[in-house]
Protein backbone atom coordinates (compact mmCIF):
# COMPACT_ATOMS: atom_id res chain seq x y z
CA UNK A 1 -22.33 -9.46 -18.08
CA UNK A 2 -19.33 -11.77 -17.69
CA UNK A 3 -16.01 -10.28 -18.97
CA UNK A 4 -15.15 -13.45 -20.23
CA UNK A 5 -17.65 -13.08 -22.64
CA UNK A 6 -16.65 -9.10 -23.89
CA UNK A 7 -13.43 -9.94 -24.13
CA UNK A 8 -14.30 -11.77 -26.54
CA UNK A 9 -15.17 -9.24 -29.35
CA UNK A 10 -12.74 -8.09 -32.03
CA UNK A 11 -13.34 -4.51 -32.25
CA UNK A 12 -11.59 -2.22 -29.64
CA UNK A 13 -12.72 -1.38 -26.34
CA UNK A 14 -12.04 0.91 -23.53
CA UNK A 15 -12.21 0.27 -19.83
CA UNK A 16 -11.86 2.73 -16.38
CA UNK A 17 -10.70 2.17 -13.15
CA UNK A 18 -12.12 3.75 -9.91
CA UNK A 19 -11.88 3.62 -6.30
CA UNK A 20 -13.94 3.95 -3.33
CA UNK A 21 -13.27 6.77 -0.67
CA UNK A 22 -10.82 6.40 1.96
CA UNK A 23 -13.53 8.01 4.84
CA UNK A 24 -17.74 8.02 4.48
CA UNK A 25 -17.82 11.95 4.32
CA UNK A 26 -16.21 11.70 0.77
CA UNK A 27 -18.59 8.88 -0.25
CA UNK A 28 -20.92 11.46 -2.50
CA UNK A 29 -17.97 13.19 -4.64
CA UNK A 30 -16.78 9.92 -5.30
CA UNK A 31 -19.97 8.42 -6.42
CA UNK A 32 -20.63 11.46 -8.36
CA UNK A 33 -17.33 10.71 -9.93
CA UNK A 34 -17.88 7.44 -10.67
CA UNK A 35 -21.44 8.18 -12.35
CA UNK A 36 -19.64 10.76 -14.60
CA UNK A 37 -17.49 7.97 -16.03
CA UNK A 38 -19.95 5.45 -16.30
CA UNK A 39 -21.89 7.95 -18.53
CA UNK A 40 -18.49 7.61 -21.16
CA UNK A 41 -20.64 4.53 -21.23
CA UNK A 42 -16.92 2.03 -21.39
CA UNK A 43 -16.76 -1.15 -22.01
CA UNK A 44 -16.69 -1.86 -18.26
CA UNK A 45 -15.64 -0.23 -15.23
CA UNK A 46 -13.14 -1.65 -12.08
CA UNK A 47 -13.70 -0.22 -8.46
CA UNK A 48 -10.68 -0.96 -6.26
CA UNK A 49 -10.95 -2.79 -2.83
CA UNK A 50 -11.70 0.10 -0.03
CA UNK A 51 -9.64 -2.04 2.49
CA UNK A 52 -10.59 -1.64 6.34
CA UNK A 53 -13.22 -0.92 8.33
CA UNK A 54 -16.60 0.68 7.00
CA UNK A 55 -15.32 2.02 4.00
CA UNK A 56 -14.62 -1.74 2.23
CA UNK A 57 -18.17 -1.87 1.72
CA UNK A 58 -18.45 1.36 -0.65
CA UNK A 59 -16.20 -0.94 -3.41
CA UNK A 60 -19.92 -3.25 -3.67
CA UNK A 61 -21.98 -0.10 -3.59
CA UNK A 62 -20.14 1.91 -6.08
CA UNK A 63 -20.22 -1.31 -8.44
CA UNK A 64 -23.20 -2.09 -7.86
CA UNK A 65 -24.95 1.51 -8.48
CA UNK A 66 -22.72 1.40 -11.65
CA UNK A 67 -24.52 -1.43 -13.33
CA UNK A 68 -27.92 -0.48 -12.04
CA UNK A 69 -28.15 2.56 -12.79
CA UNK A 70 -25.99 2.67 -15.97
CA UNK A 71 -26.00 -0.64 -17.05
CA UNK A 72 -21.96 -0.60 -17.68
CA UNK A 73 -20.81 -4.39 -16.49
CA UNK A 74 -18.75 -4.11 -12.94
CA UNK A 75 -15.14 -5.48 -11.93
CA UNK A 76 -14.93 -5.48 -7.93
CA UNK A 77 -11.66 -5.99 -6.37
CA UNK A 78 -10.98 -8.11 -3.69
CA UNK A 79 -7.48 -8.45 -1.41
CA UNK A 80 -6.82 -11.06 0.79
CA UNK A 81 -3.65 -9.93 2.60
CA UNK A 82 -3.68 -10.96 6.14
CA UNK A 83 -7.59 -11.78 6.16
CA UNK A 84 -9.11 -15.18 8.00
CA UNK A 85 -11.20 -17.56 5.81
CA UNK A 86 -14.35 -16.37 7.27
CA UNK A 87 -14.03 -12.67 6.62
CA UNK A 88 -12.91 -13.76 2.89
CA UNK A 89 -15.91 -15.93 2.64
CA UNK A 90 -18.02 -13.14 4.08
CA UNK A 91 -17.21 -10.73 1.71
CA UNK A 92 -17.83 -13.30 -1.15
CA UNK A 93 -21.50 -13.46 -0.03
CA UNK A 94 -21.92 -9.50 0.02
CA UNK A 95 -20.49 -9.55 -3.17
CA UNK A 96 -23.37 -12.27 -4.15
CA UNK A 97 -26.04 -10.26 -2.79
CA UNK A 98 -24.87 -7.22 -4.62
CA UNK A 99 -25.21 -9.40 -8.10
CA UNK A 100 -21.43 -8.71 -8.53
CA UNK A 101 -20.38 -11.33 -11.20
CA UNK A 102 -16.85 -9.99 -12.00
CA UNK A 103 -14.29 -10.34 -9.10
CA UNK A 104 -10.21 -9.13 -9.65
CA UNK A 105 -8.54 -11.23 -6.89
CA UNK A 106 -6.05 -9.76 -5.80
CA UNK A 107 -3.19 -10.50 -2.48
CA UNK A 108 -3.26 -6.75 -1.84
CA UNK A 109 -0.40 -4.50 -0.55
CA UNK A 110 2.25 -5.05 2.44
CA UNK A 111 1.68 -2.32 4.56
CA UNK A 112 4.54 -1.42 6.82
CA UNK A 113 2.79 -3.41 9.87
CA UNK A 114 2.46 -6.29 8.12
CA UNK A 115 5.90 -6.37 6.47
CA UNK A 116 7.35 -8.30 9.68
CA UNK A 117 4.13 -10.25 10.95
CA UNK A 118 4.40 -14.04 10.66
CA UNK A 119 2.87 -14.99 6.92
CA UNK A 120 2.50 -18.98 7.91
CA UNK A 121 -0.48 -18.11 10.25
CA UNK A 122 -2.35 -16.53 7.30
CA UNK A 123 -5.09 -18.48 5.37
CA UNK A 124 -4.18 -16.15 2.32
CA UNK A 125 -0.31 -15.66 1.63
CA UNK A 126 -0.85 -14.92 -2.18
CA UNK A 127 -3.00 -14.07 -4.65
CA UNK A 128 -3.92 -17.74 -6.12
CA UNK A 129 -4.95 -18.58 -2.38
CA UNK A 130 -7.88 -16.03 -3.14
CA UNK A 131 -8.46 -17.49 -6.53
CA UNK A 132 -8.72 -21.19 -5.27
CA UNK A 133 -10.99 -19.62 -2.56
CA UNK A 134 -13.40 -17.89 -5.15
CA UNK A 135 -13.44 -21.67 -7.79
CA UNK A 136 -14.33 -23.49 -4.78
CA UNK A 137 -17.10 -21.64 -2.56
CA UNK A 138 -19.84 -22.77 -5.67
CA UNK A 139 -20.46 -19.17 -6.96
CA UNK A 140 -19.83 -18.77 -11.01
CA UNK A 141 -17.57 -15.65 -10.80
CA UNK A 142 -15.73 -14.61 -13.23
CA UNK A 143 -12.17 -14.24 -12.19
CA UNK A 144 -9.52 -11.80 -12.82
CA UNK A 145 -5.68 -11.37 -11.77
CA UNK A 146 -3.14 -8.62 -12.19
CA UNK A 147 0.45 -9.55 -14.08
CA UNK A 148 3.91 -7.33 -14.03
CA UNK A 149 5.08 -6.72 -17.91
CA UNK A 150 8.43 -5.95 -16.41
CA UNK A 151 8.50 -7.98 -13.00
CA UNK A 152 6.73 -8.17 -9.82
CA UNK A 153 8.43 -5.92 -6.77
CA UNK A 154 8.88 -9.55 -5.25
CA UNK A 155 10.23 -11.62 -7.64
CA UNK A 156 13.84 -12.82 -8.25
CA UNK A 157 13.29 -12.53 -11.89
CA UNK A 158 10.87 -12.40 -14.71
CA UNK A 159 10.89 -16.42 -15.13
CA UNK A 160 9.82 -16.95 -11.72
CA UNK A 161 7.59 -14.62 -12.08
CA UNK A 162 5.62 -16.32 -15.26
CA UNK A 163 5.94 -19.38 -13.22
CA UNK A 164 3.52 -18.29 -10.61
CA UNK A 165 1.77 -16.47 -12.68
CA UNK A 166 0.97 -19.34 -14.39
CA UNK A 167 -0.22 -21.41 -11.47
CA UNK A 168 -2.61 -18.24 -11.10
CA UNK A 169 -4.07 -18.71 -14.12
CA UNK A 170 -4.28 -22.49 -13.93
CA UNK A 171 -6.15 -22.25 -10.50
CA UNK A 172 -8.67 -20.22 -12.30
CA UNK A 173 -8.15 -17.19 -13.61
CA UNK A 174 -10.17 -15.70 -16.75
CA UNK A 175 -8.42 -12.91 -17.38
CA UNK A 176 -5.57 -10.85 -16.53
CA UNK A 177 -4.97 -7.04 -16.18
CA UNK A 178 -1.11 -5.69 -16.48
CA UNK A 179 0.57 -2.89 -13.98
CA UNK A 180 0.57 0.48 -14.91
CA UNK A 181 3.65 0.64 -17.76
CA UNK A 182 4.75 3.19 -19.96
CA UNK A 183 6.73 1.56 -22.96
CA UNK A 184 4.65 -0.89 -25.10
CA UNK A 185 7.51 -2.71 -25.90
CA UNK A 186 8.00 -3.61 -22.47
CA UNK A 187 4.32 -5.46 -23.21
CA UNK A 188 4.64 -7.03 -26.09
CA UNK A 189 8.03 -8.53 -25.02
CA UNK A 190 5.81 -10.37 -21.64
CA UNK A 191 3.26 -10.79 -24.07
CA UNK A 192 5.64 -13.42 -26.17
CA UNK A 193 7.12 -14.91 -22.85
CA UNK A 194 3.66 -15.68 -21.49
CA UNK A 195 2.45 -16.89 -24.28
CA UNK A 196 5.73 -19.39 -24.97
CA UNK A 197 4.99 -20.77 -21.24
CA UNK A 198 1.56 -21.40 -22.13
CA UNK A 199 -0.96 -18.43 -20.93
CA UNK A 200 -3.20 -17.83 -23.37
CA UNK A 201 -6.12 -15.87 -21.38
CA UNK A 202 -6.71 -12.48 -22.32
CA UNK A 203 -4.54 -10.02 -21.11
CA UNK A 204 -5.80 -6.12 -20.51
CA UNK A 205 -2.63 -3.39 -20.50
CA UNK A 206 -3.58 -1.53 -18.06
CA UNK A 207 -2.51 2.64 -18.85
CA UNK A 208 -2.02 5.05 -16.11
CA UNK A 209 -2.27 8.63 -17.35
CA UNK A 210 0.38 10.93 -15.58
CA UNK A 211 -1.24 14.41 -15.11
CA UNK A 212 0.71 16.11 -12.61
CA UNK A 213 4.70 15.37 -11.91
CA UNK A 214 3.75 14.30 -8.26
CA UNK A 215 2.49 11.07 -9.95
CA UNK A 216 5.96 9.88 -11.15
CA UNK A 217 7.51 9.23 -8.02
CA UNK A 218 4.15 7.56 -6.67
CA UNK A 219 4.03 4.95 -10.25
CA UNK A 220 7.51 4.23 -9.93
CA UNK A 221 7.14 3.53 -6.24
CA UNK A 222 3.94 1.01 -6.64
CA UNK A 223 5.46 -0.70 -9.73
CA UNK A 224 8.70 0.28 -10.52
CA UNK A 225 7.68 1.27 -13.90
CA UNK A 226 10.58 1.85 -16.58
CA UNK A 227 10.08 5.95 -17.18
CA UNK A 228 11.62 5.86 -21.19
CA UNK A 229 13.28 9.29 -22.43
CA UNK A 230 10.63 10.33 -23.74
CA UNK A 231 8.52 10.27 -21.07
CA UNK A 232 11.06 11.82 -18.72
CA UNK A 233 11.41 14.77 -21.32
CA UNK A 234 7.50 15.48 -21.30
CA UNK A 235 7.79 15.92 -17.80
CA UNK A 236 10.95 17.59 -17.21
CA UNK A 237 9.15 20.08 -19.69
CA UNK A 238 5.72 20.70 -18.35
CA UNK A 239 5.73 19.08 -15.23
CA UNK A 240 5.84 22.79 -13.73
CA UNK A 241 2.83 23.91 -15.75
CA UNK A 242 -0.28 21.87 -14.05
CA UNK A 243 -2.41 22.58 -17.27
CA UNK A 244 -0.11 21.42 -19.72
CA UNK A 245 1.17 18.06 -17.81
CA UNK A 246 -2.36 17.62 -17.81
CA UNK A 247 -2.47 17.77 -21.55
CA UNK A 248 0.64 16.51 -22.08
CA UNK A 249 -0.16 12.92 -19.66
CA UNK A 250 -3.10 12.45 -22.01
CA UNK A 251 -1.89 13.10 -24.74
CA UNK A 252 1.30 10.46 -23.91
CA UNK A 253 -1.77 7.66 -22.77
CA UNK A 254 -3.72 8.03 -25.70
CA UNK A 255 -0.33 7.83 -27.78
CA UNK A 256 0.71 4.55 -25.94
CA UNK A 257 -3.14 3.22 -26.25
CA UNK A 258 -3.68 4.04 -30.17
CA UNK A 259 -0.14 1.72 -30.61
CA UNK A 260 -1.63 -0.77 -28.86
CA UNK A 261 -5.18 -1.15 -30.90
CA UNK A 262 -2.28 -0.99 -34.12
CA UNK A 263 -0.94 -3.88 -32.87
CA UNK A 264 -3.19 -6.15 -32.13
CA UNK A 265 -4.15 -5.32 -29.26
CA UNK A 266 -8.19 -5.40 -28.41
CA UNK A 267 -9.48 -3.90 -24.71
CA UNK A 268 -7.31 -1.40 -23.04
CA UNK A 269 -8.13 -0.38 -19.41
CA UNK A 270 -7.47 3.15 -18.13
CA UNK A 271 -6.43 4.15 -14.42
CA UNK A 272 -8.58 7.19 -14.39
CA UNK A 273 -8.47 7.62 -10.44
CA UNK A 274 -11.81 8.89 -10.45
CA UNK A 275 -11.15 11.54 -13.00
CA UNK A 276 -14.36 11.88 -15.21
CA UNK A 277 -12.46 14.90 -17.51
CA UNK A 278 -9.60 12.89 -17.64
CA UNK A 279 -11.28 10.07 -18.63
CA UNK A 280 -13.58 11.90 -21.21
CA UNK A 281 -10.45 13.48 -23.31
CA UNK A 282 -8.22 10.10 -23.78
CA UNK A 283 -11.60 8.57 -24.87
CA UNK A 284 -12.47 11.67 -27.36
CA UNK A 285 -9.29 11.08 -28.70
CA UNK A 286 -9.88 7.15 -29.36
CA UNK A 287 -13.61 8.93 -30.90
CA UNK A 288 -13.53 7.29 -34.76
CA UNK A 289 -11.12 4.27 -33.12
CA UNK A 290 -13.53 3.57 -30.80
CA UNK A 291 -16.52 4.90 -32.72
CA UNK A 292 -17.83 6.71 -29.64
């Protein structure tokens, strides 16, 4: 199924993100992960680009034993950064053969070696590159992009930032998913921007649950998430307890998720990091919301 066509629905929904394993002798756990969420039976499930090497092809396998053997519709991820034309166009073809309709373009992270390489040479310097890529090569995907609610790392400022975001969507995009965030107002603030320049696709807040204070650092790092009081408190509090962060992380996500269905809001996608328990609680919690 397209996601174009479930995001379509009016009653509330629940996604999860996974990712494929960094080496092939942690290919099983992961799967067995992944299988473990897909029987929360969500809405749909996202499996990150494995970037490099072998282990790129486990993101196609992963989604593609999802919807087989589940039947929960895939999202596979696909980055760009640095890559020729014919490896992209390669990978587009495995992800035919695999019967992967749902593709998240993405330009993929900087590494440190690639921070001072020469970006003119490359046939994919941003994310819409990918996206004009994926319209053009004659296969009917259904494409989605990430958005900042406060600001892409690289942009001057939140107006240039809807600007290119923009010319994202208008190359092709169906859909967007946000960054990880942790104050809704932050979202419904972009939300009003975005829609005052003229997006009007769906949008998807994405919600990381924090379940151990190591994660802080690493989500303010990746996005440079705002961390409101409150949040700060909760962990300041149990972040030296393991089992009660845990609680307390799920408890926050399910908090910030059950504001969003009161406001309007329709599909909400978790970063579960291949966490089936985790995964299982915030979507017991949504139970009668979700009717699950």
């Amino acid at each position: 199924m397209k996601l174009s066509e479930l995001l379509r629905g009016e009653t509330p929904s629940l996604s999860f993100e996974v990712f494929p394993p960094k080496t092939d002798t942690a290919f099983e756990s992961v799967k067995n992960a992944t299988e473990e969420i897909a029987k929360l039976r969500p809405s749909f499930m996202s499996v990150t680009y494995g970037a490099g090497g072998g282990t790129s092809r486990y993101t196609l396998e992963i989604a593609k034993n999802i919807k087989a053997s589940y039947g929960v519709p895939t999202l596979a991820h696909l980055t760009c950064v640095s890559s020729t034309r014919e490896t992209v166009r390669e990978r587009i073809e495995a992800m035919c053969e695999a019967g992967i309709e749902n593709v998240m373009a993405l330009r993929g992270d900087l590494t440190p070696e690639l921070e001072g390489s020469d970006r003119s040479k490359w046939h994919y310097r941003h994310a819409v590159d990918l996206v004009r890529e994926l319209r053009e090569c004659g296969r009917d995907f259904c494409i989605g992009g990430a958005c900042y609610p406060e600001i892409h790392p690289e942009s001057t400022n939140q107006r240039e930032d809807i600007k290119y975001l923009k010319e994202k969507v208008n190359a092709g995009i169906s859909f967007l998913t946000t960054q990880m965030f942790f104050d809704n107002d932050l979202l419904y603030n972009f939300l009003y921007k975005i829609r005052e320049a003229g997006i009007t696709v769906p949008i998807i807040p994405g919600i990381m649950p924090i379940t151990n204070a190591n994660q802080v650092e690493r989500a303010v790092k990746l996005s440079g998430s705002f961390m409101p009081r409150r949040f700060k408190s909760l962990v300041d509090k149990f972040g030296s307890d393991p089992l009660a962060m845990k609680q307390a992380g799920i408890a926050y996500a399910t908090d910030q998720i059950i504001d969003l269905y009161a406001n309007g809001i329709v599909n909400v996608h978790v970063y579960s990091m291949n966490k089936p328990d985790v995964a299982a609680a915030i979507q017991n919690n949504l139970s009668q919301i979700l009717k699950k």
